[in-house]
C-alpha atoms as a PDB file:
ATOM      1  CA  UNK A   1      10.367 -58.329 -34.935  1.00  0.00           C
ATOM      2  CA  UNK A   2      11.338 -56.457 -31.842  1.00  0.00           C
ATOM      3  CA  UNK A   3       8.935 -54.837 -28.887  1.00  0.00           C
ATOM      4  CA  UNK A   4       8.086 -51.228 -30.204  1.00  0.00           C
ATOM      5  CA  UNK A   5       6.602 -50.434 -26.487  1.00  0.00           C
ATOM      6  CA  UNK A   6       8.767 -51.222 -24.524  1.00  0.00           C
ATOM      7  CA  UNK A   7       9.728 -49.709 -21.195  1.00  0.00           C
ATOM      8  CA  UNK A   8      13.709 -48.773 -21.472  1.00  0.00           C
ATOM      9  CA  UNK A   9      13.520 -46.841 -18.566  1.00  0.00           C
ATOM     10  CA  UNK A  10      12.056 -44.954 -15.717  1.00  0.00           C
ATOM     11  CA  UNK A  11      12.141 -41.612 -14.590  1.00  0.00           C
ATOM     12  CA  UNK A  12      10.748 -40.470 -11.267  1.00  0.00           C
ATOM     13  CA  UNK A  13       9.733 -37.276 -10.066  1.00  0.00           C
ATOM     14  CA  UNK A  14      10.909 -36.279  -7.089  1.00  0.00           C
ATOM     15  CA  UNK A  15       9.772 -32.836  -7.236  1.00  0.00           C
ATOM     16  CA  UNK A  16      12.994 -31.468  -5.534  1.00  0.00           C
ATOM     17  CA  UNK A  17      13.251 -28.682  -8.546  1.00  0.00           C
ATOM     18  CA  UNK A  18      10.523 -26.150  -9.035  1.00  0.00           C
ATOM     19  CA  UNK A  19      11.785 -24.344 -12.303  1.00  0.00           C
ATOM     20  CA  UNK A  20      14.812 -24.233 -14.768  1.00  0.00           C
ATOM     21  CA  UNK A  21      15.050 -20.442 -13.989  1.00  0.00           C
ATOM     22  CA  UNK A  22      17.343 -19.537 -12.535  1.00  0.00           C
ATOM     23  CA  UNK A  23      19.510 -22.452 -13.573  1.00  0.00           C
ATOM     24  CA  UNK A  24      20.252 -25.174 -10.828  1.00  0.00           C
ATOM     25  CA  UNK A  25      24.131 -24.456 -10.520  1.00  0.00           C
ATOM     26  CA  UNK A  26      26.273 -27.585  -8.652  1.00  0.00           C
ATOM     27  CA  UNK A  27      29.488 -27.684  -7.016  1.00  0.00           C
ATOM     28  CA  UNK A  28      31.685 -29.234  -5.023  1.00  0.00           C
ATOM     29  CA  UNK A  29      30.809 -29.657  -1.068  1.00  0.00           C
ATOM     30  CA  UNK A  30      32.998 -30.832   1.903  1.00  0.00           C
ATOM     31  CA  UNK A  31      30.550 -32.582   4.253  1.00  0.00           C
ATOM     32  CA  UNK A  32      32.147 -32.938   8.085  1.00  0.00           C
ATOM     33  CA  UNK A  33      32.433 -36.291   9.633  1.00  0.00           C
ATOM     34  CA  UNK A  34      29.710 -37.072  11.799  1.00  0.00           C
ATOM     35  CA  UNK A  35      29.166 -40.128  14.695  1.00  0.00           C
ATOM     36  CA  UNK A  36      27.422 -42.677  13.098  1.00  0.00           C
ATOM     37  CA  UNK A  37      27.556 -43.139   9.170  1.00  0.00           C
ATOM     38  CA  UNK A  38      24.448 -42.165   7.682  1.00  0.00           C
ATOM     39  CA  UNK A  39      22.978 -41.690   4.213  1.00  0.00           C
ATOM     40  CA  UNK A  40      22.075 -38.135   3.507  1.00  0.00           C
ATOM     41  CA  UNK A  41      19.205 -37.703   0.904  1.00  0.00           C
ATOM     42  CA  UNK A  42      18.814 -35.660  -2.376  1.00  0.00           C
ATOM     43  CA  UNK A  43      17.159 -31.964  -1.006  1.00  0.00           C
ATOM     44  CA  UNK A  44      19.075 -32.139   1.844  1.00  0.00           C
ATOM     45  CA  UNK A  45      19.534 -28.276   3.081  1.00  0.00           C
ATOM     46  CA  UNK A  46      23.617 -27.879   4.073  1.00  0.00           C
ATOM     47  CA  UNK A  47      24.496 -25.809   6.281  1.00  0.00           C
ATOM     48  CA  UNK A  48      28.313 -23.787   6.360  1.00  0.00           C
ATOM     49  CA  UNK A  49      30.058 -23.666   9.698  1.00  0.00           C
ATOM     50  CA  UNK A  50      31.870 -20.510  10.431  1.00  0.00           C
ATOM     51  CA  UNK A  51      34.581 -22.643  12.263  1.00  0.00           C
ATOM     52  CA  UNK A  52      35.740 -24.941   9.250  1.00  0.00           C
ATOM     53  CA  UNK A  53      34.168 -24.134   6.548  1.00  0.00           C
ATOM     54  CA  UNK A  54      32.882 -27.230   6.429  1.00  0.00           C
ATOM     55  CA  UNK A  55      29.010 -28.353   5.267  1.00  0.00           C
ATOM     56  CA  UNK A  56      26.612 -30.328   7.816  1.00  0.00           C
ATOM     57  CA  UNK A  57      22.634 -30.676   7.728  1.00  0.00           C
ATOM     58  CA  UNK A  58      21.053 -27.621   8.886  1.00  0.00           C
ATOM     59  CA  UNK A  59      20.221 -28.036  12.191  1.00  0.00           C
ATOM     60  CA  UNK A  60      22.729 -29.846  13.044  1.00  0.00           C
ATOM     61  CA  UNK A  61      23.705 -29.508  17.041  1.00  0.00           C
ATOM     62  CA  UNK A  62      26.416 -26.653  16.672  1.00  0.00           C
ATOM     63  CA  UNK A  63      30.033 -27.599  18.040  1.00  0.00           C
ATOM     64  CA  UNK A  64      31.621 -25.881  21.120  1.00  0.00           C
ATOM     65  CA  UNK A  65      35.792 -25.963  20.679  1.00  0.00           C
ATOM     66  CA  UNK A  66      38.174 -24.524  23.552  1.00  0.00           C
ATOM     67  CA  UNK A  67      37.460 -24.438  26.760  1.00  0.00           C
ATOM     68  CA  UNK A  68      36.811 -21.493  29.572  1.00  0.00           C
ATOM     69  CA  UNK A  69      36.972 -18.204  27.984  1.00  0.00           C
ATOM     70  CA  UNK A  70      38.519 -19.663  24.570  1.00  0.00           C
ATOM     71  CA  UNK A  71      35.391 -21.623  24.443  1.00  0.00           C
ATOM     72  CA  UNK A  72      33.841 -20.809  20.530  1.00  0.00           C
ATOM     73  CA  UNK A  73      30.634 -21.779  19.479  1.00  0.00           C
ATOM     74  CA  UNK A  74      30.269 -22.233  15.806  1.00  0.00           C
ATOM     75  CA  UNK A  75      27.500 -20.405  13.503  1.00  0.00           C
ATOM     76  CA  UNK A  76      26.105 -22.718  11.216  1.00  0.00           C
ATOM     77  CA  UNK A  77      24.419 -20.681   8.034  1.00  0.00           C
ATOM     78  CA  UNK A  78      22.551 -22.261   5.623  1.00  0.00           C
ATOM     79  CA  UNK A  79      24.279 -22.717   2.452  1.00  0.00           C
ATOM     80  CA  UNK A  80      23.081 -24.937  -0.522  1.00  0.00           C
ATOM     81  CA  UNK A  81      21.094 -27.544  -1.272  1.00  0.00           C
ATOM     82  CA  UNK A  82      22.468 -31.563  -1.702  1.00  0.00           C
ATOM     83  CA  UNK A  83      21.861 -32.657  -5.110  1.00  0.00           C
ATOM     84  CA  UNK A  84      22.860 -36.425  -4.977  1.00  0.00           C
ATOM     85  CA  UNK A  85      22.471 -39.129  -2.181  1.00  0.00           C
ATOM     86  CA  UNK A  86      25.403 -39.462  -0.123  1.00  0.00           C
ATOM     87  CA  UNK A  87      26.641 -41.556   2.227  1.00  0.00           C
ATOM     88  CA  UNK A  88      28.274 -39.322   5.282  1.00  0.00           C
ATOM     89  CA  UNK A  89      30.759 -40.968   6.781  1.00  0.00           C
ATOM     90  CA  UNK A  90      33.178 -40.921  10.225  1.00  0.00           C
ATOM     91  CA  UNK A  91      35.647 -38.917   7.919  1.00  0.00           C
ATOM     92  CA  UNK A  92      34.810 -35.598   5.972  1.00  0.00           C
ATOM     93  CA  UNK A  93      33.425 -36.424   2.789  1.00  0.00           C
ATOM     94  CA  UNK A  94      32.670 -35.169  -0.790  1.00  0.00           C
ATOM     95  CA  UNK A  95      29.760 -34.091  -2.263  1.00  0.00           C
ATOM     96  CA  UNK A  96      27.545 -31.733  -4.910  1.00  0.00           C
ATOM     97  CA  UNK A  97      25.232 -29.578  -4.082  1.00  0.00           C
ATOM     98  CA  UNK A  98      23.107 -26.961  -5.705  1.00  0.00           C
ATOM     99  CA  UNK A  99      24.485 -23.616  -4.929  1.00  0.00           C
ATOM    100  CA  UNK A 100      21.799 -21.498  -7.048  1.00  0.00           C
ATOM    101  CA  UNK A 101      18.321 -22.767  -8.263  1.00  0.00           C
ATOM    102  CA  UNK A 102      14.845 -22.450  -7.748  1.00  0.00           C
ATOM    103  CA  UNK A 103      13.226 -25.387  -5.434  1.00  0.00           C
ATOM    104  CA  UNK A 104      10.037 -26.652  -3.538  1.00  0.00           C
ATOM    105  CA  UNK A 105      10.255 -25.734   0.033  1.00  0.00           C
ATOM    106  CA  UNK A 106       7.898 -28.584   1.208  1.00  0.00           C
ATOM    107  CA  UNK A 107      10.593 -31.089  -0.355  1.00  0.00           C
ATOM    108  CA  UNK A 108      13.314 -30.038   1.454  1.00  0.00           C
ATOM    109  CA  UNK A 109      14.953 -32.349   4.212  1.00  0.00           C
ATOM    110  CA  UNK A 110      16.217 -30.328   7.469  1.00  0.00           C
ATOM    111  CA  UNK A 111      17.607 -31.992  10.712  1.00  0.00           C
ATOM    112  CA  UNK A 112      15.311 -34.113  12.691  1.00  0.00           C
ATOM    113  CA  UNK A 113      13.414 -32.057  14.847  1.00  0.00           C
ATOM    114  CA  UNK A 114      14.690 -28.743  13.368  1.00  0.00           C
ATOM    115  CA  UNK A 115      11.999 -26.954  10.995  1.00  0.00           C
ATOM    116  CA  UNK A 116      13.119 -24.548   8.014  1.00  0.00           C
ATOM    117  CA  UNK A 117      13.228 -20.758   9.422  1.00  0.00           C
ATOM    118  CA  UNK A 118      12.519 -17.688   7.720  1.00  0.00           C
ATOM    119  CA  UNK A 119      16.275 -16.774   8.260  1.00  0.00           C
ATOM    120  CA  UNK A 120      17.206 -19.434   6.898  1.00  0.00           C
ATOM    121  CA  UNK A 121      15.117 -19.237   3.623  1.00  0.00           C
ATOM    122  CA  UNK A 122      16.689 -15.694   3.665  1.00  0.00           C
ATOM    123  CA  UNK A 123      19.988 -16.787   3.577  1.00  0.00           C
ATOM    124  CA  UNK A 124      19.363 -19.135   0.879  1.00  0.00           C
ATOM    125  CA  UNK A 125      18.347 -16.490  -1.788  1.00  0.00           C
ATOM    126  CA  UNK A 126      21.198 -14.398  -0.798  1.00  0.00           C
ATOM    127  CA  UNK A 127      23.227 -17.234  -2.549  1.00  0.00           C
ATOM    128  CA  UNK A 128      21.235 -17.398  -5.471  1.00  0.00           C
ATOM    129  CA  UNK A 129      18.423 -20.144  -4.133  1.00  0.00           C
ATOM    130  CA  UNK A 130      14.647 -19.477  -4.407  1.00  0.00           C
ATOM    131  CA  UNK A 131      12.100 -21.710  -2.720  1.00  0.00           C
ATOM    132  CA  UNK A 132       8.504 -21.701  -3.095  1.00  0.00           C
ATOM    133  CA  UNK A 133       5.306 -24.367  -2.401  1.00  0.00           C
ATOM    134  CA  UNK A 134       5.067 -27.532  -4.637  1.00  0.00           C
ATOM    135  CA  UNK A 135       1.573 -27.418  -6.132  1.00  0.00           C
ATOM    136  CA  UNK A 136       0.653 -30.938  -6.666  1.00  0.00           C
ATOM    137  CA  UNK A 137      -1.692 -31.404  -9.366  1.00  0.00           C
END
């Protein structure tokens, strides 16, 4: 006779989403290669640079090319929103990301030492991403 209560699997909450309206919508991301490998986490806000078109974690330390008067500093903008782990690596890499949805703004993940501005939350909608507080009950 077999187990009728048994646990087949687990399902954790990580209270990333807020609501199914508007629908989460994911697509394909280009993540620069950074320094040192690192693992970038689920929530992770992504940031486009106006230089490359290429994704990095808002509030990232923007990158000066040229030199002298041909020196450009990049704009970084914030974009989307990762949807998967990742492991960045010393060469660009792939990734999804959320490019519309509604989220919890305390579950973000921003750059160390970088804290989530009101431009930045505007930018976000603009693209079809809506943040508000996590109420945890």
């Amino acid at each position: 006779m077999s187990n009728l209560n048994e646990e087949i699997c687990k399902v954790d909450f990580d209270e990333l989403v807020n609501s199914a309206t508007p629908a989460p919508d994911v697509f394909s991301v280009t993540l620069r290669g950074v320094t040192v490998a690192t693992k970038l986490k689920r929530g992770t806000v992504l940031a486009i640079s106006d230089t490359d078109g290429k994704m990095v974690v808002l509030g990232t330390t923007l990158k000066t090319t040229g030199s002298g008067e041909t020196a450009k500093t990049e704009t970084l903008t914030a974009n989307c929103i990762l949807s998967d782990d990742v492991d960045a690596g010393t060469a660009d890499t792939s990734a999804f990301a959320y490019r519309t949805g509604h989220f919890n703004r305390n579950s973000l993940i921003v750059a160390d030492g970088y804290t989530l501005k009101a431009t930045d939350e505007e930018e976000l909608r603009k693209g079809g991403i809506l943040l508000s507080d996590a109420v945890k009950i």
